[in-house]
Structures are given as structure tokens and as C-alpha cells.
Protein backbone atom coordinates (compact mmCIF):
# COMPACT_ATOMS: atom_id res chain seq x y z
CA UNK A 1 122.91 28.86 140.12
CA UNK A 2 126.10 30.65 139.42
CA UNK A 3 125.14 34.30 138.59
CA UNK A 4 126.86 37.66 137.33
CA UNK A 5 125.42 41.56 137.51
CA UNK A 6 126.22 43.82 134.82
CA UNK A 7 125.01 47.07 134.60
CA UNK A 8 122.89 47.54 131.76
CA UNK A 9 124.97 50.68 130.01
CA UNK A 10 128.03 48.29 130.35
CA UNK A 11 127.79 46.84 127.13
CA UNK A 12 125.61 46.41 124.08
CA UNK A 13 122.95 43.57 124.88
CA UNK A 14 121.56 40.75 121.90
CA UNK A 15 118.05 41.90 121.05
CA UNK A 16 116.35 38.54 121.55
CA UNK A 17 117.48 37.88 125.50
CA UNK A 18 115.82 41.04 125.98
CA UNK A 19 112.84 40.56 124.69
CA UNK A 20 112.64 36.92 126.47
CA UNK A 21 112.85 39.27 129.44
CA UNK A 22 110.48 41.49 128.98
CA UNK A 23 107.46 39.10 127.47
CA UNK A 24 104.43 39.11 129.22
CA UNK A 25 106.52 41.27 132.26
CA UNK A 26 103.87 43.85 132.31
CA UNK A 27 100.41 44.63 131.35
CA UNK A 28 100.10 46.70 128.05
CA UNK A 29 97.89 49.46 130.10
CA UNK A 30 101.47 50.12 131.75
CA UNK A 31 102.09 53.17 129.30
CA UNK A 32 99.06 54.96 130.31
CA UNK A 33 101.17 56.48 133.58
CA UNK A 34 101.71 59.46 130.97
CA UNK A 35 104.02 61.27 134.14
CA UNK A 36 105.89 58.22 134.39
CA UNK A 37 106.21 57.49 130.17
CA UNK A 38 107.29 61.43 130.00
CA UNK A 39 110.41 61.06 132.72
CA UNK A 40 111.53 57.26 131.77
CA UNK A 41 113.58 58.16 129.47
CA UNK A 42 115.48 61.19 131.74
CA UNK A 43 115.77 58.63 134.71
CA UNK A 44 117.05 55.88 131.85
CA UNK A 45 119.76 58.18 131.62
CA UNK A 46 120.18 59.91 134.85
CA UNK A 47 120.39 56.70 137.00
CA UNK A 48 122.21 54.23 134.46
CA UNK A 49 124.37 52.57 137.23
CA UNK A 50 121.37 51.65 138.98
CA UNK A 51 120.23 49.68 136.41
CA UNK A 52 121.65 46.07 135.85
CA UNK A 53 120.96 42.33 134.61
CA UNK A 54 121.75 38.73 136.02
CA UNK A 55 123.54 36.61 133.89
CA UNK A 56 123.63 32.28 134.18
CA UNK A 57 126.74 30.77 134.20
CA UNK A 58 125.99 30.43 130.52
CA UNK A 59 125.82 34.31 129.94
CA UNK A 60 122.09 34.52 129.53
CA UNK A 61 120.25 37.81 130.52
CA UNK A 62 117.39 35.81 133.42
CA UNK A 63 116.40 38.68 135.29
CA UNK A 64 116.43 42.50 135.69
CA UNK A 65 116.25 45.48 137.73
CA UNK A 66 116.50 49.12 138.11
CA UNK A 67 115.96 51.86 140.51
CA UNK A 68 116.11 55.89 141.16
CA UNK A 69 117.98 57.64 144.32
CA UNK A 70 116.53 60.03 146.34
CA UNK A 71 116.82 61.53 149.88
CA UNK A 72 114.47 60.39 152.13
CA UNK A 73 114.16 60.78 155.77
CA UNK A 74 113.21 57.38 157.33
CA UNK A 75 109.92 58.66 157.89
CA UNK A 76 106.49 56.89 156.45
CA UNK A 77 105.09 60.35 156.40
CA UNK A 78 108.18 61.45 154.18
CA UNK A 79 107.47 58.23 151.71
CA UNK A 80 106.98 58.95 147.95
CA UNK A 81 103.27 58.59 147.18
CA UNK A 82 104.40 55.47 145.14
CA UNK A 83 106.23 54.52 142.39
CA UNK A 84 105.67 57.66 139.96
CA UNK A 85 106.36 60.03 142.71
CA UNK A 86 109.33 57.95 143.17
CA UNK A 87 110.48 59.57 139.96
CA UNK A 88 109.15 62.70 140.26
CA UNK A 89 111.90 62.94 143.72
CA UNK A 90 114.74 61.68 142.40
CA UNK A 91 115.23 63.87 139.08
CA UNK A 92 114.09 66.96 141.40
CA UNK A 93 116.28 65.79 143.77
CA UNK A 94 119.16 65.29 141.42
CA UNK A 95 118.15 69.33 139.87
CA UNK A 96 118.37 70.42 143.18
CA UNK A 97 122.08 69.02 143.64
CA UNK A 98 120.55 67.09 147.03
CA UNK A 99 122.96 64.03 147.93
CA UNK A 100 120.55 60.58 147.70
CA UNK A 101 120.73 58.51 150.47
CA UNK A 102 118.33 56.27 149.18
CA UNK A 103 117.40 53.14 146.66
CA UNK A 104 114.03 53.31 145.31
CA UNK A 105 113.54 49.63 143.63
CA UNK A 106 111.61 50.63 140.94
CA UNK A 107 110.70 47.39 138.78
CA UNK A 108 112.48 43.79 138.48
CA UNK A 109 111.47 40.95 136.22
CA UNK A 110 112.66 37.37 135.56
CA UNK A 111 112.82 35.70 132.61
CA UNK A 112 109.29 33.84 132.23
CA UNK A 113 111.15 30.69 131.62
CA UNK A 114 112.86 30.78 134.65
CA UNK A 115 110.19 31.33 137.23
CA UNK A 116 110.53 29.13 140.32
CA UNK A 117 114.12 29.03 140.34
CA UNK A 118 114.62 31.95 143.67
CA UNK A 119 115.88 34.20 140.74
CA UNK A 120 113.81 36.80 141.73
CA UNK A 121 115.29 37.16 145.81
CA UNK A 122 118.70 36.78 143.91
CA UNK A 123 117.67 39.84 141.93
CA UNK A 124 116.59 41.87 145.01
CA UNK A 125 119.30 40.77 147.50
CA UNK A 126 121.91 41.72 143.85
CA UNK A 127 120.04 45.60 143.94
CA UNK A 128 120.49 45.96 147.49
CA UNK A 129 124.40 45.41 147.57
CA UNK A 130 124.09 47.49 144.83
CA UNK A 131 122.47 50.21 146.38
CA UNK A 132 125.15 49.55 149.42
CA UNK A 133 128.53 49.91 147.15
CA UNK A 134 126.59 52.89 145.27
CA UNK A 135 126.85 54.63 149.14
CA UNK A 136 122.82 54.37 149.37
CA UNK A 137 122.69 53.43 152.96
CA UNK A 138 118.61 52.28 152.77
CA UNK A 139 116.74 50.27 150.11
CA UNK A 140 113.06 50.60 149.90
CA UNK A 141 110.43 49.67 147.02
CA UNK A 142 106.87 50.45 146.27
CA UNK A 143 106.01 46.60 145.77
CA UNK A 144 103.68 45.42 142.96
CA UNK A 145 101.67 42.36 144.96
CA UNK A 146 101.78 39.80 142.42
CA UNK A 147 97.92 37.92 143.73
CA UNK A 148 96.28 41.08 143.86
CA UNK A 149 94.65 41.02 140.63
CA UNK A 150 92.70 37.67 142.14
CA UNK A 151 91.30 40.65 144.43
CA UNK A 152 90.90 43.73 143.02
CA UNK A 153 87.74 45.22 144.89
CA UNK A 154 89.66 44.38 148.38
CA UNK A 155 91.41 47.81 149.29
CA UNK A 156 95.52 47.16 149.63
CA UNK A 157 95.13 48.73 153.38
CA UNK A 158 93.07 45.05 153.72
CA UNK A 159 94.83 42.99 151.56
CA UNK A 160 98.24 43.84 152.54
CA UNK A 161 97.11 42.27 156.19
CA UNK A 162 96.27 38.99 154.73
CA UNK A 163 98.42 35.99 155.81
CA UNK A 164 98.98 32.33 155.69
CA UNK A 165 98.62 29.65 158.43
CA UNK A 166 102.24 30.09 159.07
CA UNK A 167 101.98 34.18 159.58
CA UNK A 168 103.88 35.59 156.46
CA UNK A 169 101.96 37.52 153.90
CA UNK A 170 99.55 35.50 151.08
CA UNK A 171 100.91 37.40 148.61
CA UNK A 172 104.14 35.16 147.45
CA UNK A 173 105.64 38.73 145.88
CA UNK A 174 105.38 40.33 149.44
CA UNK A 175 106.78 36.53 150.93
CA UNK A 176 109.34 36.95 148.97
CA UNK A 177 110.84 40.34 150.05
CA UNK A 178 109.77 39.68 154.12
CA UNK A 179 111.39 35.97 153.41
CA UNK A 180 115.23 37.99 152.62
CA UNK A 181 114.94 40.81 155.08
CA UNK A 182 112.39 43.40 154.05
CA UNK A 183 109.52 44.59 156.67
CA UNK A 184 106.22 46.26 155.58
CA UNK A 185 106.32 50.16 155.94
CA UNK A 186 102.90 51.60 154.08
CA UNK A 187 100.42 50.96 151.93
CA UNK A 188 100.52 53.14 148.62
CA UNK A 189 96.78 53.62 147.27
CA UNK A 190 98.13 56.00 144.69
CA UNK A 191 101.32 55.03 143.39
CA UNK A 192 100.19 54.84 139.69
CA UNK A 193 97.46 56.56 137.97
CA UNK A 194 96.70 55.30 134.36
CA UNK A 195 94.63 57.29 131.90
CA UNK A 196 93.67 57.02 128.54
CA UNK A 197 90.39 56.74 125.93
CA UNK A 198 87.61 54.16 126.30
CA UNK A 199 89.03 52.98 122.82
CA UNK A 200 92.92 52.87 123.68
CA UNK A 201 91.67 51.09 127.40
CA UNK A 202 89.73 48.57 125.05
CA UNK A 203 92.46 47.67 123.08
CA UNK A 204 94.72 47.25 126.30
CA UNK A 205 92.53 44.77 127.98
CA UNK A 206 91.70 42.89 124.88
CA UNK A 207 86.95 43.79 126.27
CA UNK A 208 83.89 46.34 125.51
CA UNK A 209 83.26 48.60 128.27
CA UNK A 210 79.70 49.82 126.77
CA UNK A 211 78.56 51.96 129.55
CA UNK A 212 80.18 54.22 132.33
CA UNK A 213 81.22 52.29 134.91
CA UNK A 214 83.92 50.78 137.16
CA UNK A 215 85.25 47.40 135.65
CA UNK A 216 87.93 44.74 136.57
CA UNK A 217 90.33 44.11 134.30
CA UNK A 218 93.03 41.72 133.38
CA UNK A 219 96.20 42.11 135.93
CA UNK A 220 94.49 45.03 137.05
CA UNK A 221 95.14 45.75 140.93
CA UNK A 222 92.12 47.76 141.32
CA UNK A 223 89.40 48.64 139.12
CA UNK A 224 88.92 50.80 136.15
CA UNK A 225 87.03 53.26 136.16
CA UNK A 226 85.10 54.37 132.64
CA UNK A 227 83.41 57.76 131.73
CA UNK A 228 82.20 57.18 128.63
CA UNK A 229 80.62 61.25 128.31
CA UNK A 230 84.42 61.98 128.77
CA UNK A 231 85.94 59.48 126.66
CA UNK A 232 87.98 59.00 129.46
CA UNK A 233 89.16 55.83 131.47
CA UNK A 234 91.13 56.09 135.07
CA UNK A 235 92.96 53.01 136.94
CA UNK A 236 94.77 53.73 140.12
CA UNK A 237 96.97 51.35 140.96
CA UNK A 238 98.14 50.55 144.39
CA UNK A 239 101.85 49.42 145.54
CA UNK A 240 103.06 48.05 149.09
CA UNK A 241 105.70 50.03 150.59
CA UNK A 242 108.59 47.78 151.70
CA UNK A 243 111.79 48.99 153.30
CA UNK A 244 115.04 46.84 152.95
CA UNK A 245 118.24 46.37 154.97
């Protein structure tokens, strides 16, 4: 398939291809990362060029990415905790005046009408040339495995070693990244922590959670945990480290 990258602050783009994107993309409890929700919109603007669409032959938005840059030392120790400390680094970094030298692949989604087409190592292999002409010399992304929330009592430190008859990883969102290039570098237990009310969790995950307790939930990585003395409900969600190029 014949495709073009645009940046996204390139142009104006038509309201309905976007939200054909983004359906079903991510789970509604996604906004309860209030660190991440409170710095979106800075890194929306501080890191515009890293941000770009595919387009068909046909000019249809299909898939999407963005990403933050950051300095980072090659190091697993020096790693981002995950994906909201990925933030957290590059806007300090960026305060700081500290040159990036790195891609942090934040997020990408395909169009769900378009799933099983490769678009999705198209998009990855399009942010890493990206990151390469923007003069980030290394690529890396806190990957969200995609047949994790099959398992979500299994810790990611076990999962993450769990393999097919042929060797490469069960999880077909980890395949995909080893399959162009990527290697494994960590495990990220923490890279998200969610929080809101027993009633706002409730109306995310469409169920009751009468009593204190932890609880699997729909797409849910791990398990959330409920205090119902403290109105409160905590999901930590963990990410695979994977280092590209």
C-alpha cells in the first residue's frame, strides 16, 4: 500500500477520519493518568513535529503516531520509569535547554478498519526515520502488549518471557516490533498509574465493584485495585521497554 506521513500540525485534518482513528483505540480509564492528562497538552505543543499520520494512496488518515525527545544514556538503569515518566523527562529536559538524543514512541494506532494490513510496522518503521531526520540517533518505546489483558494476574517480568514454538514473543504487539528490528530492553511495572473514584472507575469499565478489593477489568493489563473506605480506585499499568535501531 502506497503511503504518505504528514505531520499532524501540517494542516487542518476532516473531523470524521479522526475519529475513525481514534474509536475503540484506547480504554476510557486512559484519562485517569491525571500526571499524564495535566502535561498532554504542553507536550501536544512542545513536540508537534514528532507527531504525524499515514495517509492511503487515496488520502485517508489509517494510522497514527507521536512521541517526546529526551536525553537518555543507553543505559536500562537510566530508562524512564515508563510512559508518564517519559513525559515528565522530556518537558524537563526541554526547560533545562538539554539537547535530546532520543525518540520516546509514545502511542500509535491504526484505523480499526484496517487492522491486518502490516499498517502498524509501517507506522513504527515511518517514526523511526522520523526520529533519524529529526537528528534523534536512538528510538525506544514503552510498549503496550496488546494480549496482556488475556493475563492480567501474570506479572509483565513473566509474561514478557513468553514465546511461541518458533521463539519470538506471544504477544503479536511485541512480534511486531522484534519482527522490524526492535530488541527487548526492560520491563516497566510502573509506567502508568490510573486513579480515580469507585463511581468514575464504574462508569469506565461499564461493572459494580461492591466491596474493597482487587478486580480485573476490561483491557486492563493488571488489576484494579478498589478501596471503597477511600473512595478510591488504583490501576498500575505495566509497559515493555523496547529499544529500536
Amino acid at each position: 500500500m502506497e503511503l504518505t506521513r504528514v505531520r499532524r500540525d501540517a494542516r487542518d485534518w476532516p473531523q470524521d477520519q479522526l475519529e475513525a482513528l481514534f474509536r475503540d483505540g484506547f480504554p476510557p480509564f486512559i484519562v485517569a493518568d491525571v500526571d499524564a492528562e495535566r502535561m498532554l497538552p504542553e507536550i501536544g505543543e512542545s513536540f508537534a513535529d514528532l507527531d504525524v499520520f499515514l495517509l492511503d494512496g487515496d488520502g485517508v488518515v489509517v494510522a497514527g503516531g507521536w512521541g517526546v525527545a529526551l536525553g537518555w544514556d543507553e543505559s536500562v538503569e537510566d530508562l524512564p520509569t515508563g510512559y508518564t515518566d517519559s513525559l515528565r523527562r522530556a518537558l524537563r529536559d526541554r526547560a533545562d535547554g538539554r539537547a535530546p538524543d532520543t525518540f520516546v514512541l509514545c502511542a500509535g494506532i491504526v484505523r480499526p478498519d484496517r487492522h491486518g494490513r502490516g499498517l502498524a510496522a509501517d507506522l513504527v518503521t515511518s517514526l523511526c526515520d522520523l526520529a533519524e531526520e529529526r537528528g534523534l540517533a536512538q528510538v525506544i518505546a514503552p510498549v503496550r502488549p496488546t494480549l496482556k489483558p488475556r493475563y492480567p494476574l501474570t506479572p509483565i517480568d513473566e509474561y514478557v518471557t513468553w514465546t511461541r514454538e518458533d521463539g519470538s514473543p506471544l504477544d503479536p504487539w511485541l512480534r511486531t516490533h522484534l519482527r522490524i528490528g526492535g530488541r527487548i530492553l526492560a520491563t516497566a511495572p510502573r509506567s502508568q498509574v490510573m486513579t480515580g473514584t469507585v463511581a468514575q472507575w464504574e462508569g469506565w469499565c461499564s461493572m459494580a465493584f461492591p466491596a474493597s478489593g482487587d478486580y480485573v477489568i476490561p483491557d486492563g493489563l493488571s488489576v484494579l485495585t478498589v478501596d471503597r473506605d477511600q473512595d478510591l480506585g488504583t490501576y498500575v499499568e505495566p509497559n515493555v521497554w523496547v529499544r529500536h535501531r
